[in-house]
N, C-alpha and C. Protein backbone atom coordinates (compact mmCIF):
# COMPACT_ATOMS: atom_id res chain seq x y z
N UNK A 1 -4.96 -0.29 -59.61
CA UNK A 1 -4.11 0.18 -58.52
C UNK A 1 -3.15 -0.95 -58.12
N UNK A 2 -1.71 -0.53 -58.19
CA UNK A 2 -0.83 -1.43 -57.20
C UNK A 2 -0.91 -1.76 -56.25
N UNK A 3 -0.79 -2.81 -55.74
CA UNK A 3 -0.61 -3.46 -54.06
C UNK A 3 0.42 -3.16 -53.87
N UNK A 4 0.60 -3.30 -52.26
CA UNK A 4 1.71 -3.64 -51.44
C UNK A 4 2.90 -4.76 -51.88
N UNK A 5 1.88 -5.90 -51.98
CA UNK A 5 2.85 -6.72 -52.47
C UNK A 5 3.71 -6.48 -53.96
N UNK A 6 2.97 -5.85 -54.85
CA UNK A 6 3.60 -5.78 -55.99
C UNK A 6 4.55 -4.53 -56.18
N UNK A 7 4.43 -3.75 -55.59
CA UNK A 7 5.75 -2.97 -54.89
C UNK A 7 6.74 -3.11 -54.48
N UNK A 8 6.61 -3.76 -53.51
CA UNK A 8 7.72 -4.90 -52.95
C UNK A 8 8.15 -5.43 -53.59
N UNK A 9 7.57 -6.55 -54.40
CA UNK A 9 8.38 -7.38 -55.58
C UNK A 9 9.38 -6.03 -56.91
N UNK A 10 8.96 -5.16 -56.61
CA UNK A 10 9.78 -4.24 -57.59
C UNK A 10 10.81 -3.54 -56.86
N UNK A 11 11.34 -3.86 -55.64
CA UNK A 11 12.58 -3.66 -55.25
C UNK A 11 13.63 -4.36 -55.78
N UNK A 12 14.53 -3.67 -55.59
CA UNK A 12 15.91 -4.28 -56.07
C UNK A 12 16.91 -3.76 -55.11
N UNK A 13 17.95 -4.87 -54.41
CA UNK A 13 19.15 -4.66 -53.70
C UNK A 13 20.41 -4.29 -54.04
N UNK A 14 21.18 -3.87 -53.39
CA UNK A 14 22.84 -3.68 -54.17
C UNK A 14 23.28 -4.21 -52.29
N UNK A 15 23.35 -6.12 -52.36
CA UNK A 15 23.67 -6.03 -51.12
C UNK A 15 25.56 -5.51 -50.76
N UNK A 16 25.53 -5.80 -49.31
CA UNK A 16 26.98 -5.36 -48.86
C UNK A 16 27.11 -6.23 -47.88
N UNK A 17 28.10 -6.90 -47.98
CA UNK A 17 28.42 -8.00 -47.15
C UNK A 17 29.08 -7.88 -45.63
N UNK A 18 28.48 -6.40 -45.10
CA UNK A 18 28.68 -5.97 -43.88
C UNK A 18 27.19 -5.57 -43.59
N UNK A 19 27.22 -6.32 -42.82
CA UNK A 19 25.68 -5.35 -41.91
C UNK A 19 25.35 -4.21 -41.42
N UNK A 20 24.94 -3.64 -41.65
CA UNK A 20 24.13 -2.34 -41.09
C UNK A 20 23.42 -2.32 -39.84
N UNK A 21 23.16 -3.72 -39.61
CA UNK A 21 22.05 -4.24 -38.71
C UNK A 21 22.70 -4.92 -37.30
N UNK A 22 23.70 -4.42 -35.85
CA UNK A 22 23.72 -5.38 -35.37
C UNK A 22 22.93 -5.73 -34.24
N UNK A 23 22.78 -6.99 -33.31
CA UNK A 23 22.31 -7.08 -32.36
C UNK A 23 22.96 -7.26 -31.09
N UNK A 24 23.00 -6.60 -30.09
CA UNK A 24 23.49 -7.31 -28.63
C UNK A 24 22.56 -8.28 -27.67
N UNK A 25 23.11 -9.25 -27.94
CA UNK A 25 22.40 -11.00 -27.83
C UNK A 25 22.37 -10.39 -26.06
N UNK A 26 23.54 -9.83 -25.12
CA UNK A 26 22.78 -9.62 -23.71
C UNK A 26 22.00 -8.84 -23.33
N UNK A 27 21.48 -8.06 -23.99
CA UNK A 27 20.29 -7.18 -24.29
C UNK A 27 19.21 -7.90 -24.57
N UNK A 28 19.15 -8.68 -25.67
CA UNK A 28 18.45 -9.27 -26.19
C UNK A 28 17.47 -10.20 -25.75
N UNK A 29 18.35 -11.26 -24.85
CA UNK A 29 17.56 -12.00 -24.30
C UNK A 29 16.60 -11.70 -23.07
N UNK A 30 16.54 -10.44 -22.72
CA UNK A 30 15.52 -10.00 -21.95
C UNK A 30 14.66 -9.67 -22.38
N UNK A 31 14.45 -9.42 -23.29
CA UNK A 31 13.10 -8.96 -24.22
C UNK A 31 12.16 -10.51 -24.11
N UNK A 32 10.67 -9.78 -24.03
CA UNK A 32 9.90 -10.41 -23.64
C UNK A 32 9.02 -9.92 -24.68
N UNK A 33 9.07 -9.10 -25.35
CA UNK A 33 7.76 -8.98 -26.25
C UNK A 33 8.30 -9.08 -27.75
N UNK A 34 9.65 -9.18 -27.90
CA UNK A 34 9.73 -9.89 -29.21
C UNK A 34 9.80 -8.50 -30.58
N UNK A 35 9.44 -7.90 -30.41
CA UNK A 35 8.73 -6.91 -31.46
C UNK A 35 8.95 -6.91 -32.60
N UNK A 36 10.31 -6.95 -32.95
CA UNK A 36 10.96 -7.41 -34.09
C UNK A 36 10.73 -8.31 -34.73
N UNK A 37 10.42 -8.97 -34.22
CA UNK A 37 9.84 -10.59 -34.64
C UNK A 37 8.60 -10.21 -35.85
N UNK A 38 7.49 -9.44 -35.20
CA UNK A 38 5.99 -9.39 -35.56
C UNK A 38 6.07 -7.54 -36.24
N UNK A 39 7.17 -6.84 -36.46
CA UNK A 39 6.89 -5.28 -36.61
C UNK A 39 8.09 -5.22 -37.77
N UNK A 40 8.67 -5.95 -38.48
CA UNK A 40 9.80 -6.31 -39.70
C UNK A 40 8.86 -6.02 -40.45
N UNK A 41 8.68 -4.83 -41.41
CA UNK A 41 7.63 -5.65 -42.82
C UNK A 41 8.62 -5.94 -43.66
N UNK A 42 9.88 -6.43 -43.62
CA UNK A 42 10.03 -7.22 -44.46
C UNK A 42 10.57 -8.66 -43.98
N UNK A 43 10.35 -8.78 -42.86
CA UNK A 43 9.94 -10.40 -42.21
C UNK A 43 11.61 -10.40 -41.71
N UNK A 44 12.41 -9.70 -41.62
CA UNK A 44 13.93 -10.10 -41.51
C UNK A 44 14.58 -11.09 -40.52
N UNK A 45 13.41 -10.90 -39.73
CA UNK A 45 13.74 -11.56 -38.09
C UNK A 45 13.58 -12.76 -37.46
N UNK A 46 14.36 -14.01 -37.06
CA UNK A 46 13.71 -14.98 -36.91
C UNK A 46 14.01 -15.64 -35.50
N UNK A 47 13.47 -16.08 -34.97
CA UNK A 47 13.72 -16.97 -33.94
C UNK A 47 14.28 -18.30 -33.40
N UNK A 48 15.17 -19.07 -33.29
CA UNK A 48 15.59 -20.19 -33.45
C UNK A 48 15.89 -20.82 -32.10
N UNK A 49 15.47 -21.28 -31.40
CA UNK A 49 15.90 -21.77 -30.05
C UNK A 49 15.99 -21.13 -29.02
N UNK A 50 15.24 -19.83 -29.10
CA UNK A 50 15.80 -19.31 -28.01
C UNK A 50 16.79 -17.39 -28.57
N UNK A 51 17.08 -18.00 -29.46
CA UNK A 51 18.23 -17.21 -30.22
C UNK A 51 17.53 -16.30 -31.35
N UNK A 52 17.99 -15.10 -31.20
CA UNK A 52 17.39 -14.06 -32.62
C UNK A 52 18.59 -13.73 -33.55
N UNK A 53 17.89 -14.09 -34.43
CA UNK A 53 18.91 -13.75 -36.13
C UNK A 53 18.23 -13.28 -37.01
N UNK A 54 19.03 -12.08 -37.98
CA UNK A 54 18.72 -11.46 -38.60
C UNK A 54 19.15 -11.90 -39.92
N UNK A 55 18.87 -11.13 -41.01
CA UNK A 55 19.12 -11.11 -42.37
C UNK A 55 19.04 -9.15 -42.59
N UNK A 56 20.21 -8.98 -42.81
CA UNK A 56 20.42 -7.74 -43.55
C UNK A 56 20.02 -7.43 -44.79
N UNK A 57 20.12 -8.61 -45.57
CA UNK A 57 19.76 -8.07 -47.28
C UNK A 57 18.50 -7.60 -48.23
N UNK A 58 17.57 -8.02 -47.49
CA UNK A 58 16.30 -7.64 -48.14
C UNK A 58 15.70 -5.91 -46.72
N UNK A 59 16.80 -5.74 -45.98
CA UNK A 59 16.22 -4.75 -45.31
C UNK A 59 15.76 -3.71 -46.02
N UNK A 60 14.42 -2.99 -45.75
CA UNK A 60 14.04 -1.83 -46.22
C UNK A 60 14.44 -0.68 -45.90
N UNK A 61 15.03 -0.97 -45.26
CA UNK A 61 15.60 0.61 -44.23
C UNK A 61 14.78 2.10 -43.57
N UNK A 62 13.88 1.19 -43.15
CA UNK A 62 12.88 1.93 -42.44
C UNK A 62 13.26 2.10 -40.97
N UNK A 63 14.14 1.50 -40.27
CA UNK A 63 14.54 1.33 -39.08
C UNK A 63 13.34 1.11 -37.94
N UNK A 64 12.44 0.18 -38.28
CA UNK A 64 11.24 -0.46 -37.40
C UNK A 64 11.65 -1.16 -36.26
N UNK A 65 12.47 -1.66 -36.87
CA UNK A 65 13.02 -2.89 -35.62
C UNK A 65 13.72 -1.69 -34.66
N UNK A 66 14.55 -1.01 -34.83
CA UNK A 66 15.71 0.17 -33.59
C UNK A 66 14.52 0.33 -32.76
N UNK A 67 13.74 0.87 -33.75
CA UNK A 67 12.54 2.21 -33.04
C UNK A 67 11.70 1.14 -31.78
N UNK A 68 11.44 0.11 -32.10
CA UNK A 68 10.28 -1.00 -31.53
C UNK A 68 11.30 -1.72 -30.69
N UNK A 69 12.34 -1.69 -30.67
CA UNK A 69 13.08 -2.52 -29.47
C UNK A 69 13.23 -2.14 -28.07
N UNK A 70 12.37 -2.67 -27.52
CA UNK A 70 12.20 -1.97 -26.04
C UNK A 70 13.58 -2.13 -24.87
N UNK A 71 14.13 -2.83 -25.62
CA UNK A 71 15.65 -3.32 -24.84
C UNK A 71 17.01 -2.74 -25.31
N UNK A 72 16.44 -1.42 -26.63
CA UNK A 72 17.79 -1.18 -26.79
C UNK A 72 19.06 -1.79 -27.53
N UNK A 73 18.23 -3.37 -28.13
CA UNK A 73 19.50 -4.16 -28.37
C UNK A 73 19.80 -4.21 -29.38
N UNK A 74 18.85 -3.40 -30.68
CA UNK A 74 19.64 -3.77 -31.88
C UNK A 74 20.42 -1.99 -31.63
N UNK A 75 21.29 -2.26 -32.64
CA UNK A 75 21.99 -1.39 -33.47
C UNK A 75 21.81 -1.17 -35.00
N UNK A 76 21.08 -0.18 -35.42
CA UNK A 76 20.88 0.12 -36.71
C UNK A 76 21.18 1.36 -37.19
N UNK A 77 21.74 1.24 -38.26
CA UNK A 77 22.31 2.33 -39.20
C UNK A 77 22.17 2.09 -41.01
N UNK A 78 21.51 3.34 -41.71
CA UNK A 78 21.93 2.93 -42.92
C UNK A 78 23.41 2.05 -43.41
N UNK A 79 22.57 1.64 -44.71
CA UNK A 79 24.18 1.25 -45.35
C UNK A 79 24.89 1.94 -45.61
N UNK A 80 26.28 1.68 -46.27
CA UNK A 80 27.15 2.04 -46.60
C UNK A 80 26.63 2.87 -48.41
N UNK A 81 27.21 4.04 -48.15
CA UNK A 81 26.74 4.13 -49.32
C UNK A 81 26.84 3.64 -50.82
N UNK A 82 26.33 3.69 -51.82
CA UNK A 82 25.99 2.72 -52.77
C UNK A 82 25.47 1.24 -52.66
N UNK A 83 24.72 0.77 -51.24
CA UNK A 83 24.37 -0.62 -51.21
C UNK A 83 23.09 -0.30 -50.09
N UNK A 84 22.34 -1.14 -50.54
CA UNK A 84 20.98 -0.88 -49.63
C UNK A 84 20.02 -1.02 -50.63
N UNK A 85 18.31 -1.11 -50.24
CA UNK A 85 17.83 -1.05 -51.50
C UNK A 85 17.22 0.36 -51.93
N UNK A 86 17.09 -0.12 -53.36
CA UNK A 86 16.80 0.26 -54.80
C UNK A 86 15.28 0.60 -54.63
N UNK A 87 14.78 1.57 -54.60
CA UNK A 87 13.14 1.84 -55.04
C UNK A 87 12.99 2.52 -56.78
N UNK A 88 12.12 1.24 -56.72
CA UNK A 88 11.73 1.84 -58.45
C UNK A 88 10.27 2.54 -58.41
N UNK A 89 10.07 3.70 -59.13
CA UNK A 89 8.20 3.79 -59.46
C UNK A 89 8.04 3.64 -60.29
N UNK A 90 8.56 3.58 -61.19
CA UNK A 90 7.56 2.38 -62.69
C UNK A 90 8.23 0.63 -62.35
C-alpha cells in the first residue's frame, strides 16, 4: 500500500507566477490562533517576525487555509487555468 508521503512526492506543478493565494496583513495580524500555520498539509505557511508568508507553488488546492482562517484574511482562489498541480495515479 502507498503512503501519504509517497503520493505527495508524485505530484507535479505547472507553476504561475501570479498567486492564487492572497493575504490581508490588517486582518492578519489579529489572528491569534495561527491556523494556517499548523492546518497547510502542504506546510505553505510560515512565520517570520511577527509577519506571515506564503508560498503559492507547491499549493494543493484544497483551500484549508480560506476555510480555517478565523479572521477572514486570506484570499483564495483556484489557479489560473492550465497551472496548479498535477495529480498522477500511477
Amino acid at each position: 500500500m502507498v503512503n501519504v508521503q509517497e503520493k505527495l512526492n508524485r505530484l507535479r506543478f505547472k507553476i504561475d507566477k501570479n498567486s492564487h493565494i492572497s493575504i490581508d496583513k490588517s486582518k492578519c495580524v489579529k489572528c491569534q490562533s495561527r491556523a494556517c500555520l499548523f492546518l497547510c498539509p502542504a506546510g505553505l505557511f510560515l512565520l517570520l517576525e511577527a509577519e506571515l508568508f506564503h508560498n503559492h507553488e507547491g499549493c494543493l488546492e484544497c483551500g484549508t487555509c480560506y476555510i480555517s482562517c478565523e479572521q477572514k484574511a486570506i484570499n483564495w482562489n483556484y489557479p489560473r487555468g492550465g497551472f496548479g498541480v498535477c495529480f498522477r495515479q500511477s
